[in-house]
C-alpha atoms as a PDB file:
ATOM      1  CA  UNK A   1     143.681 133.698  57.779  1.00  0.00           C
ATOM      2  CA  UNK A   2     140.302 132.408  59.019  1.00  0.00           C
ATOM      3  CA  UNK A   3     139.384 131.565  62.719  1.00  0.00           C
ATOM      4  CA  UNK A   4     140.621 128.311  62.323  1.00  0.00           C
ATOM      5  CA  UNK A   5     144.086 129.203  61.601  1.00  0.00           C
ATOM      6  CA  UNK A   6     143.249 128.095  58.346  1.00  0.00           C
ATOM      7  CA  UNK A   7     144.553 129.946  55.497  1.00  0.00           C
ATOM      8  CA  UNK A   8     141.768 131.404  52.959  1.00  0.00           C
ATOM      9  CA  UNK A   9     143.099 131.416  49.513  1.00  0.00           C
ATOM     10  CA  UNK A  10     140.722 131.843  46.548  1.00  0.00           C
ATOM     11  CA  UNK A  11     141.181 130.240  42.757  1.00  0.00           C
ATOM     12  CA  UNK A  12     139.374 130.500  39.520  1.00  0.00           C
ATOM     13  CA  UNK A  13     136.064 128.908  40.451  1.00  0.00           C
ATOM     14  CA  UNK A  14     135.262 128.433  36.833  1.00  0.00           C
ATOM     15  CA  UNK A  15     134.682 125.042  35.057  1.00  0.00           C
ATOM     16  CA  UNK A  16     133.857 124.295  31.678  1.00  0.00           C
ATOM     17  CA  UNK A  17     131.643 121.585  30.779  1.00  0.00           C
ATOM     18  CA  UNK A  18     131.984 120.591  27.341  1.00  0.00           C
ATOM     19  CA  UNK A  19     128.604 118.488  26.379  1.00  0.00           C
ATOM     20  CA  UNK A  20     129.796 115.638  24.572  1.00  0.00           C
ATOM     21  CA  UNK A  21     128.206 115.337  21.156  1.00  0.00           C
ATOM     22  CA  UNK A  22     127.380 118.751  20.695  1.00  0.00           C
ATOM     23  CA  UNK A  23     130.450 120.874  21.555  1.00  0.00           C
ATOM     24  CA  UNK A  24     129.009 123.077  23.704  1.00  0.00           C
ATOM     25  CA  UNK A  25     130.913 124.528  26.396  1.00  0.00           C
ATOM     26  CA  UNK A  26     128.792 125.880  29.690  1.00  0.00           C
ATOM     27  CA  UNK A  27     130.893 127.999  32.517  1.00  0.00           C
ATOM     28  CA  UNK A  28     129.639 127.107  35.704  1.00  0.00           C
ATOM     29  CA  UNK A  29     131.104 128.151  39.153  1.00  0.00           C
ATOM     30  CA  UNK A  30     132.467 125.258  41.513  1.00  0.00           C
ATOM     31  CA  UNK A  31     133.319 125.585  44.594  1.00  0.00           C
ATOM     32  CA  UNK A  32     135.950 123.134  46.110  1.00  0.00           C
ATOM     33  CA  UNK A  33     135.716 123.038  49.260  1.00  0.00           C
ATOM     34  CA  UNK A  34     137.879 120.491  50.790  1.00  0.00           C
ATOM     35  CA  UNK A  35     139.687 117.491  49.409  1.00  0.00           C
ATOM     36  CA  UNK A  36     140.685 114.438  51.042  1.00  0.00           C
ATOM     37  CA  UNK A  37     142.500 111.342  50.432  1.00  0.00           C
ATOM     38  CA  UNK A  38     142.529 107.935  52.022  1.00  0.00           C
ATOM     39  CA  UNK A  39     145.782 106.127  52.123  1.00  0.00           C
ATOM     40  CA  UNK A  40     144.410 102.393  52.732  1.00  0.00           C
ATOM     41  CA  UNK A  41     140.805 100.883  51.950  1.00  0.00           C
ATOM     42  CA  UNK A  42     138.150 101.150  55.097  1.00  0.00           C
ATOM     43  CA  UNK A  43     135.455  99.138  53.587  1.00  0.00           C
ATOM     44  CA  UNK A  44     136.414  97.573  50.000  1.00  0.00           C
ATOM     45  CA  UNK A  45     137.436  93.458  51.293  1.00  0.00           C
ATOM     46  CA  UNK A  46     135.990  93.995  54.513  1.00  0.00           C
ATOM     47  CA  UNK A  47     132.779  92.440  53.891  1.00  0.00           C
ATOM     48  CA  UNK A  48     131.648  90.535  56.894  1.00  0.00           C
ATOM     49  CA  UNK A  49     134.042  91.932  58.947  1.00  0.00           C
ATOM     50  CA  UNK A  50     134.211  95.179  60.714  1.00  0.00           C
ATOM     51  CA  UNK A  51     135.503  98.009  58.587  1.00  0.00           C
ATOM     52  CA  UNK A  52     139.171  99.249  58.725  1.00  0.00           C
ATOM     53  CA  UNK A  53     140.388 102.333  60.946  1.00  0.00           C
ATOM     54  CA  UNK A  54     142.221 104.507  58.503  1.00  0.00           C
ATOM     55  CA  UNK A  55     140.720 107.834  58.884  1.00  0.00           C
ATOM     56  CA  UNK A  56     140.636 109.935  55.521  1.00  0.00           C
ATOM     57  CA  UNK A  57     143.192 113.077  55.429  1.00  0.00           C
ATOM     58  CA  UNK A  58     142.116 116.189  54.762  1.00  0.00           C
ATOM     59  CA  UNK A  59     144.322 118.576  52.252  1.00  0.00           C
ATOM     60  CA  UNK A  60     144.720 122.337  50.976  1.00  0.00           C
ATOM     61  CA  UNK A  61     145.708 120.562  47.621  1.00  0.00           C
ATOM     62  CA  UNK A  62     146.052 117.499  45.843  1.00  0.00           C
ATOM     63  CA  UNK A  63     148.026 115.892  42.781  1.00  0.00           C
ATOM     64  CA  UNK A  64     145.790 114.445  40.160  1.00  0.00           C
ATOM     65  CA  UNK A  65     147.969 112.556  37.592  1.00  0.00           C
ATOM     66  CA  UNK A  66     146.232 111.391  34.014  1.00  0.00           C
ATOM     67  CA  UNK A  67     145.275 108.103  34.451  1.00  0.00           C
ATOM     68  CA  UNK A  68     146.224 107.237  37.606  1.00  0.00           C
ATOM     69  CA  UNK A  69     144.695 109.198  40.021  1.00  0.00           C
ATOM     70  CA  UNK A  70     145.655 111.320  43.339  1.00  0.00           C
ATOM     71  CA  UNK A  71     148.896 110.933  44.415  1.00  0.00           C
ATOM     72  CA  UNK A  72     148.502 109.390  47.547  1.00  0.00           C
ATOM     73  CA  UNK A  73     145.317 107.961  47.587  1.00  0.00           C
ATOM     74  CA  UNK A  74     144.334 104.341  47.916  1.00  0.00           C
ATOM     75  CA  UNK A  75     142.775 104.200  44.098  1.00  0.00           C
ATOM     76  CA  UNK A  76     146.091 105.841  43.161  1.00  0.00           C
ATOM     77  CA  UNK A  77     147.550 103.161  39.617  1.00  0.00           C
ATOM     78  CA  UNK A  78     144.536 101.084  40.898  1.00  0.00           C
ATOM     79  CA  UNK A  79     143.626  99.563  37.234  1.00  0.00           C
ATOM     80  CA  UNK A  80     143.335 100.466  34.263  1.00  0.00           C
ATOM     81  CA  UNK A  81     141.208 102.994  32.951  1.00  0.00           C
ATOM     82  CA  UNK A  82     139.741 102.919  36.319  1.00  0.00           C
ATOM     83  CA  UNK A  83     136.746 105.245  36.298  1.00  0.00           C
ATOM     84  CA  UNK A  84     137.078 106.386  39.648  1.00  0.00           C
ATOM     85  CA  UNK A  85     140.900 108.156  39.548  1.00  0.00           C
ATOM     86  CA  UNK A  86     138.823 110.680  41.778  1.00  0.00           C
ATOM     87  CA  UNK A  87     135.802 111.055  42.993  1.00  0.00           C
ATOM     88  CA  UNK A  88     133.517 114.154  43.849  1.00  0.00           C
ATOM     89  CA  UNK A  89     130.596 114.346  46.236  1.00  0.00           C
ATOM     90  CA  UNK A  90     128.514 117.464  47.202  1.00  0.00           C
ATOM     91  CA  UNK A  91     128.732 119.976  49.864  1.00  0.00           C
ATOM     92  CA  UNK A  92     124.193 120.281  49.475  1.00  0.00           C
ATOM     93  CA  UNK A  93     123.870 116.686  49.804  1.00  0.00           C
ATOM     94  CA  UNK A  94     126.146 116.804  52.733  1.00  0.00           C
ATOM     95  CA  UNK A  95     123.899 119.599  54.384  1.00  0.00           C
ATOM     96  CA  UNK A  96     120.957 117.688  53.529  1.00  0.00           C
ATOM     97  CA  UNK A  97     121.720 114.197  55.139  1.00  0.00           C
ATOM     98  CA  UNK A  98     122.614 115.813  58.328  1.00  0.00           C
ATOM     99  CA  UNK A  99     119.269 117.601  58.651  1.00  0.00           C
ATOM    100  CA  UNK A 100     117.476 115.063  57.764  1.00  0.00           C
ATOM    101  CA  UNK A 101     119.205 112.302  59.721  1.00  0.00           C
ATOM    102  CA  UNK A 102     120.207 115.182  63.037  1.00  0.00           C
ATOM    103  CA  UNK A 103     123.650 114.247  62.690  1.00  0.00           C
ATOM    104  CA  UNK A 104     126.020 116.750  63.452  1.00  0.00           C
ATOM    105  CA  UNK A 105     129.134 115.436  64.716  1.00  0.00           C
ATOM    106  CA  UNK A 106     130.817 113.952  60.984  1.00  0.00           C
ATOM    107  CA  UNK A 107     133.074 115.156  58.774  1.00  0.00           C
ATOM    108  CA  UNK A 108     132.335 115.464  55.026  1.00  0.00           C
ATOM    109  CA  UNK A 109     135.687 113.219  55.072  1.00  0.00           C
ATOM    110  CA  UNK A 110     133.376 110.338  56.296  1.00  0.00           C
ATOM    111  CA  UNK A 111     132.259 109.158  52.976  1.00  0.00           C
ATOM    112  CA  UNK A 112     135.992 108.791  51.696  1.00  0.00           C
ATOM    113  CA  UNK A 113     134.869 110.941  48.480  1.00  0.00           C
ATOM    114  CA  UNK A 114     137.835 113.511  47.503  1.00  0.00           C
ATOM    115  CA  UNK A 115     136.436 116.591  46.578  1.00  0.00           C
ATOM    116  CA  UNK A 116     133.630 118.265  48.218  1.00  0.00           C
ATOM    117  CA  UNK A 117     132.406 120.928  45.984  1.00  0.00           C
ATOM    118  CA  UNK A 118     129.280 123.803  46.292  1.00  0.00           C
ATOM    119  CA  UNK A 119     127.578 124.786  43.080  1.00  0.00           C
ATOM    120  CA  UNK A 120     126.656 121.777  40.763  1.00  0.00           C
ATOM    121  CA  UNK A 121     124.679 118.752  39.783  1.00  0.00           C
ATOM    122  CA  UNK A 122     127.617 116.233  39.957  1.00  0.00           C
ATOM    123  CA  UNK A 123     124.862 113.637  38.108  1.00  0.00           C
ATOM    124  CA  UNK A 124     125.130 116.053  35.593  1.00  0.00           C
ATOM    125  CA  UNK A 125     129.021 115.699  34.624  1.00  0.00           C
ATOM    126  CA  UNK A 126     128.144 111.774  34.102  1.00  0.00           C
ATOM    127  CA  UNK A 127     129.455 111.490  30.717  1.00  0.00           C
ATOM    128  CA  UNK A 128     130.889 114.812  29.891  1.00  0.00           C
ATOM    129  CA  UNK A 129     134.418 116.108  30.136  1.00  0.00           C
ATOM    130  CA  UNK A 130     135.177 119.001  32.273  1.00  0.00           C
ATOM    131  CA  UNK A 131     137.956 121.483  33.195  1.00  0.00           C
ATOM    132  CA  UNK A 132     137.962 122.587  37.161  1.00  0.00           C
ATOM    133  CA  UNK A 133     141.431 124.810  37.746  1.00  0.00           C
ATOM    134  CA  UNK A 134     143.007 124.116  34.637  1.00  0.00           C
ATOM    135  CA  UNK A 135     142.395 120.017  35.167  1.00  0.00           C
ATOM    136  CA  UNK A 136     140.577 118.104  32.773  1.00  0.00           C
ATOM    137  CA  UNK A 137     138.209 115.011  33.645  1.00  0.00           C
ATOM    138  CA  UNK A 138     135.789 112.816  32.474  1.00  0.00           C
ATOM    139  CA  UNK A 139     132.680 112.122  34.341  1.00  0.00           C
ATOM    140  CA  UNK A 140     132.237 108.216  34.671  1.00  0.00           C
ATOM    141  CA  UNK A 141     129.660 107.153  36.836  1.00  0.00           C
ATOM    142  CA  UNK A 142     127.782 108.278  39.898  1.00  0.00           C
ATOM    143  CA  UNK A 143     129.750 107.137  42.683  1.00  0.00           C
ATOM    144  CA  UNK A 144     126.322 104.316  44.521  1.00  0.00           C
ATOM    145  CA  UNK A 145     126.425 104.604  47.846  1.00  0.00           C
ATOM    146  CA  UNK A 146     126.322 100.987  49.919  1.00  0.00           C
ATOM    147  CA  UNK A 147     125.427  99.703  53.237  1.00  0.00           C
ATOM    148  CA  UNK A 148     128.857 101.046  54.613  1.00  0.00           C
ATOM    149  CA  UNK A 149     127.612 104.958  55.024  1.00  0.00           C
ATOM    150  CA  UNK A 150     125.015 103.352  57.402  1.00  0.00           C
ATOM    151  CA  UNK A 151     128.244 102.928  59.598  1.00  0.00           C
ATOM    152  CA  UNK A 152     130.314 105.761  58.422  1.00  0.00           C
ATOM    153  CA  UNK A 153     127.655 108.461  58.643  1.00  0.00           C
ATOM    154  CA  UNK A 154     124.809 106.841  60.400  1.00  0.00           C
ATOM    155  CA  UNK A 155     121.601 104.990  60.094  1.00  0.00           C
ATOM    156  CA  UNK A 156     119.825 105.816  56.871  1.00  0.00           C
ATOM    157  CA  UNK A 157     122.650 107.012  54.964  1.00  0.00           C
ATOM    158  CA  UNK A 158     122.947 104.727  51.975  1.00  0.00           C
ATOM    159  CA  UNK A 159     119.143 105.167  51.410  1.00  0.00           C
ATOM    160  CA  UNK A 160     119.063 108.821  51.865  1.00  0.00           C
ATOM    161  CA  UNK A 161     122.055 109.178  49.601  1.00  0.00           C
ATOM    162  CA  UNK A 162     120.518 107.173  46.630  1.00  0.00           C
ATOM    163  CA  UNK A 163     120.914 109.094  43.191  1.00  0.00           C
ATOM    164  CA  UNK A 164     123.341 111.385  45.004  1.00  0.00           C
ATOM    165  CA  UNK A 165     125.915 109.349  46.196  1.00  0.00           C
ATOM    166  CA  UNK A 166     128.612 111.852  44.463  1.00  0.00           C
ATOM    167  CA  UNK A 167     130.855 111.597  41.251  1.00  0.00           C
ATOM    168  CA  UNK A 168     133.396 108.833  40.104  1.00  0.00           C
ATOM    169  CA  UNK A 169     135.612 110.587  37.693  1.00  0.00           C
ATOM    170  CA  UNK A 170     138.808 109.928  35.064  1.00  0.00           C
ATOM    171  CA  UNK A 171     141.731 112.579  35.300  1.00  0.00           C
ATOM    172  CA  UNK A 172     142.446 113.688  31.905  1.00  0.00           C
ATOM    173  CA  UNK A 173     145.542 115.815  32.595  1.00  0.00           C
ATOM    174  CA  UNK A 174     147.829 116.525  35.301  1.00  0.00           C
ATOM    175  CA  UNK A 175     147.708 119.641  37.660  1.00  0.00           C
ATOM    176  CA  UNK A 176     146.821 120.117  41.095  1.00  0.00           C
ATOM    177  CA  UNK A 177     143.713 121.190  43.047  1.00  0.00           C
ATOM    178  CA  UNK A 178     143.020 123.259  45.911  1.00  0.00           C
ATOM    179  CA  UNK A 179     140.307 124.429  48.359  1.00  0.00           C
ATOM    180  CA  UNK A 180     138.481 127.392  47.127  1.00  0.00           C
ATOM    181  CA  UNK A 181     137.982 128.358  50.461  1.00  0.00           C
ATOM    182  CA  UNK A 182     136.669 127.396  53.792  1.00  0.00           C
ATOM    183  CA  UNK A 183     133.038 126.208  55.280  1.00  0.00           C
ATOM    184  CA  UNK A 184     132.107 125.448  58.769  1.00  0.00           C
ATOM    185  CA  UNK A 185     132.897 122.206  59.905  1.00  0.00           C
ATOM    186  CA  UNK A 186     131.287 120.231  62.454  1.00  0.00           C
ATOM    187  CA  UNK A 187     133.149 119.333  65.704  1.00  0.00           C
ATOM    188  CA  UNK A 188     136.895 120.389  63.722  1.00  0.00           C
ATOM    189  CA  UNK A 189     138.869 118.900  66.554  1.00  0.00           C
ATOM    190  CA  UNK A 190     138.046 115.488  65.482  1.00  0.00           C
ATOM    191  CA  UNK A 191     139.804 114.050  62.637  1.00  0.00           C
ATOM    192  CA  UNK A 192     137.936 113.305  59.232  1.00  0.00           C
ATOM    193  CA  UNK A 193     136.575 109.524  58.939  1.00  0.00           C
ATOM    194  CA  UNK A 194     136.573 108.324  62.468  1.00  0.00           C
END
């Protein structure tokens, strides 16, 4: 158990990128290091108006079904074939934009992406499957950021996150993922997305 009360349990790390086209498979370590989902939409049909209140919930684990998403989450039998069933985003680029914007007081949570990993070039998984803990995906698309992280994370954040905005995903099988382990968060008291 960690100071936060949290309990620290550790899983295979491990995915396997298979390059499509050539077969190759790469090991590379991932670590997940929290997941989230958001029940309703925040920002999607709230152009022009003020963005919704619904914070996003932080988890230990979360369902991915093939082809339909997280159970749970607002994308969740969204459309079909929808290429973002789940979406990654990256613990660096986190760290990064609140240096370089001196925000400290926001939750990972705040860009409504739902897994926050350590260890790899998401822009790298565009167009290749992978396995993370036994789950296969394929990586779709870079998930753009837009003039809503301005308000979610602050001033700057939709230019600062260009190129980087994170991982939209398929989920090729079912299975269930789970924290790695646990980071520091800023200001923990408040809830994720507020």
């Amino acid at each position: 158990m960690t100071d936060d009360g949290v309990n620290k349990r550790r899983f295979d790390t491990r995915c396997t990128v298979i390059s499509m086209g050539r077969g190759a498979e790469l090991g590379i370590a991932i670590e997940v290091l929290e997941l989230y989902i958001s029940p309703a939409h925040n920002f999607k049909g709230h152009h022009g108006r003020p963005p919704g209140e619904e914070p996003a919930i932080r988890l230990e684990s979360i369902e991915c079904v093939a082809g339909a998403g997280i159970r749970g989450d607002r994308y969740f039998h969204h459309e079909d074939d929808y290429q973002g069933q789940i979406t990654f985003f990256g613990w660096e680029v986190y760290e990064d934009l609140c240096r370089r914007l001196g925000i400290h007081d926001k939750h990972a949570g705040v860009f409504r992406r739902n897994v926050i990993t350590r260890g790899v070039d998401l822009n790298g998984l565009v167009g290749r499957e992978f396995t993370l803990q036994g789950i296969r995906f394929s990586g779709a698309a870079e998930c753009s950021p837009c003039y809503w992280m301005n308000a979610a994370f602050g001033p700057g954040a939709e230019e600062a996150m260009r190129g980087r905005g994170g991982l939209r995903a398929r989920i090729l099988t079912d299975g269930v993922l789970r924290c790695d382990g646990s980071v520091s968060r800023p200001d923990a008291a408040n809830p994720p997305g507020r």
